[in-house]
C-alpha atoms as a PDB file:
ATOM      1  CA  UNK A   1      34.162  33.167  50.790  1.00  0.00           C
ATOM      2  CA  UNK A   2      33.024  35.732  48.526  1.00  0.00           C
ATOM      3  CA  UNK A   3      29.554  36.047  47.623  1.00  0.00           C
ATOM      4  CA  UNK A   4      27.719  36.166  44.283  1.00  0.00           C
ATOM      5  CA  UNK A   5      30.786  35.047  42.292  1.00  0.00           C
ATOM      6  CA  UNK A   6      29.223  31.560  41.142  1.00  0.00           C
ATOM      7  CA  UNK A   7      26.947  31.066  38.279  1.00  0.00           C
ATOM      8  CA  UNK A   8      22.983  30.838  39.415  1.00  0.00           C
ATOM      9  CA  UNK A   9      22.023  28.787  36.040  1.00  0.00           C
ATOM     10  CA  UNK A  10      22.888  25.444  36.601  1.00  0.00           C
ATOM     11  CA  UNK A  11      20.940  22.449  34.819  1.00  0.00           C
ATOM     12  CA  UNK A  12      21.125  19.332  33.705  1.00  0.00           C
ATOM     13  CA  UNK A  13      22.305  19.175  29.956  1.00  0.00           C
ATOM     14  CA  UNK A  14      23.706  15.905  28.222  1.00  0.00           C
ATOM     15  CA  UNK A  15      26.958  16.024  26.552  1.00  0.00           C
ATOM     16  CA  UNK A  16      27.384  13.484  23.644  1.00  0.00           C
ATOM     17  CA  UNK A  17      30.589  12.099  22.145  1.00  0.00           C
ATOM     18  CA  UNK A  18      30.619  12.253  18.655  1.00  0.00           C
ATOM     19  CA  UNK A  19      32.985   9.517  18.015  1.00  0.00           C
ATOM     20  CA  UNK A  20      31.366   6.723  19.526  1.00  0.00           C
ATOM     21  CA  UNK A  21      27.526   8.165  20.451  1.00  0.00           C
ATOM     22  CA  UNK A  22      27.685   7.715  24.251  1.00  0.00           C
ATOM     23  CA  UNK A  23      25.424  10.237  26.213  1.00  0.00           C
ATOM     24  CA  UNK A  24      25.870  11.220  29.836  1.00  0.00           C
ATOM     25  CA  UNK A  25      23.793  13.647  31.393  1.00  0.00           C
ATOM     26  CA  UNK A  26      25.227  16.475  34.155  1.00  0.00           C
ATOM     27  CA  UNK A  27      24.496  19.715  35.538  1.00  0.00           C
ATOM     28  CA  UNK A  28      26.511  22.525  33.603  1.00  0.00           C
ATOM     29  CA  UNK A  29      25.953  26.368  33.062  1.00  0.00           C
ATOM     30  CA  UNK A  30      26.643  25.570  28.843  1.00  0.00           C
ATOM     31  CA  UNK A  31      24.627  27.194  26.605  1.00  0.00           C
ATOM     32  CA  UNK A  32      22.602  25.087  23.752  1.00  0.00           C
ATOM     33  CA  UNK A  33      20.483  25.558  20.626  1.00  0.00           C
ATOM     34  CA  UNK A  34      20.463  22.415  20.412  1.00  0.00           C
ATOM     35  CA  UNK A  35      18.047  19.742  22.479  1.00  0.00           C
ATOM     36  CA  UNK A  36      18.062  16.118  22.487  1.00  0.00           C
ATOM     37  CA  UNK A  37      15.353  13.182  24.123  1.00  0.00           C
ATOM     38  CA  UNK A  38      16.738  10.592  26.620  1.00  0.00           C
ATOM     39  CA  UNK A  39      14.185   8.276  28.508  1.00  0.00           C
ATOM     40  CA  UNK A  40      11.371  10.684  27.465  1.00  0.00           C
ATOM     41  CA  UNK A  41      13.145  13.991  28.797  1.00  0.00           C
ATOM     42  CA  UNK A  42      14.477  16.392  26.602  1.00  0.00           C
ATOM     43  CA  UNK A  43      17.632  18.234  27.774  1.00  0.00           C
ATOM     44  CA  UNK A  44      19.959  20.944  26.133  1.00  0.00           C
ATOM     45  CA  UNK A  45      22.642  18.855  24.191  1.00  0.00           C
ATOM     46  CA  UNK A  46      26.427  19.695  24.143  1.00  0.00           C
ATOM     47  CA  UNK A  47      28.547  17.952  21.411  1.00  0.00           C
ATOM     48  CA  UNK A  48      31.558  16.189  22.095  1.00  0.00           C
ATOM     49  CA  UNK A  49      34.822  15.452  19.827  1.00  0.00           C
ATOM     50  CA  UNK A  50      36.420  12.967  22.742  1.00  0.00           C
ATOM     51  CA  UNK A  51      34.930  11.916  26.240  1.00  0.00           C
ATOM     52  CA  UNK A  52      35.977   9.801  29.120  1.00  0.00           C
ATOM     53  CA  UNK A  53      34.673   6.830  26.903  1.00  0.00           C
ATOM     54  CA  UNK A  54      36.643   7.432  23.896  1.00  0.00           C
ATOM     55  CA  UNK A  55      40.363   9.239  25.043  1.00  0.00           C
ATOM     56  CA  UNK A  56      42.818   6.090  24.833  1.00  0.00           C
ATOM     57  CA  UNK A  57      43.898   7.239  28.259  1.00  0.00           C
ATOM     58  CA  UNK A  58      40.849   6.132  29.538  1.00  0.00           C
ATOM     59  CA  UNK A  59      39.949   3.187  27.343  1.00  0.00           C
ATOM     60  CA  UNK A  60      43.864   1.438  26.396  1.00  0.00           C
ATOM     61  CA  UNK A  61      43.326   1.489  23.431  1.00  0.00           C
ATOM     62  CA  UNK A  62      44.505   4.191  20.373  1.00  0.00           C
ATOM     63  CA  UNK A  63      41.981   5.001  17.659  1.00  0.00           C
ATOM     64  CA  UNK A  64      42.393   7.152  14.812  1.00  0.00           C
ATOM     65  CA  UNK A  65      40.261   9.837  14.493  1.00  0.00           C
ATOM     66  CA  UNK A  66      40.685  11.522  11.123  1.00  0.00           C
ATOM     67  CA  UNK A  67      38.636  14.310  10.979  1.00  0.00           C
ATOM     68  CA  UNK A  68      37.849  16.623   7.806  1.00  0.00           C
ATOM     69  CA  UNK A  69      40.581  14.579   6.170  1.00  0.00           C
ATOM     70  CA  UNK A  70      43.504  16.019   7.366  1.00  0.00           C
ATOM     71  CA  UNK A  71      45.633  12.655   6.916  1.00  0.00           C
ATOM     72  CA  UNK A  72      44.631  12.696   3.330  1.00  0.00           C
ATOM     73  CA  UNK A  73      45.323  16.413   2.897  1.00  0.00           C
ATOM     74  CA  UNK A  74      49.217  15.823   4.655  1.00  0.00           C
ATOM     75  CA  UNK A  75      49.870  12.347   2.465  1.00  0.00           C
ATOM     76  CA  UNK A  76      48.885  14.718  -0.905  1.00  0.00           C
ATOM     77  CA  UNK A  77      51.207  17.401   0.193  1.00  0.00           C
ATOM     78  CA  UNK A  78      54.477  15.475   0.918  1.00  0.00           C
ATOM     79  CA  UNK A  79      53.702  12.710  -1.889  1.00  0.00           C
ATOM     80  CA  UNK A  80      56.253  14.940  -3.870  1.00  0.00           C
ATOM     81  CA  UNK A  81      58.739  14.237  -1.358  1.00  0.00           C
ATOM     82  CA  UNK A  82      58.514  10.392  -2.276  1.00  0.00           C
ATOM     83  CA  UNK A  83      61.329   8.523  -3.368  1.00  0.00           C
END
């Protein structure tokens, strides 16, 4: 194995998923600005559009996310196109 090739700055950070507010804590080499409190320790917070509790692969089920309006902004642009 080569030596030296693997990051040195490993630490815990928590990663939260935007969609539904679920928070799981893991070590990563991410960087932060931003920090957030859980159970009275305050880690480096990474934020999430989808997570292992939110992709319909993992949960069954299929949710519509419509972010910044984009489903509004398509339906405006083809309502010409309307019979």
């Amino acid at each position: 194995m080569q030596k030296d090739i693997h990051p040195s700055n490993y630490r815990l950070v928590a990663f939260k998923d935007m969609s539904n507010e679920d928070v799981f804590i893991t070590k990563s080499t991410a960087e932060s600005k931003e920090t957030i409190t859980v159970d009275g320790e305050e880690y480096p917070l990474i934020k999430l559009e989808i997570s292992r509790t939110s992709h319909p692969f993992y949960t069954g089920k299929t949710k519509l996310i419509d972010t910044a309006g984009r489903i509004d902004k398509f339906k405006n642009k083809y309502k010409k196109f309307q019979k």
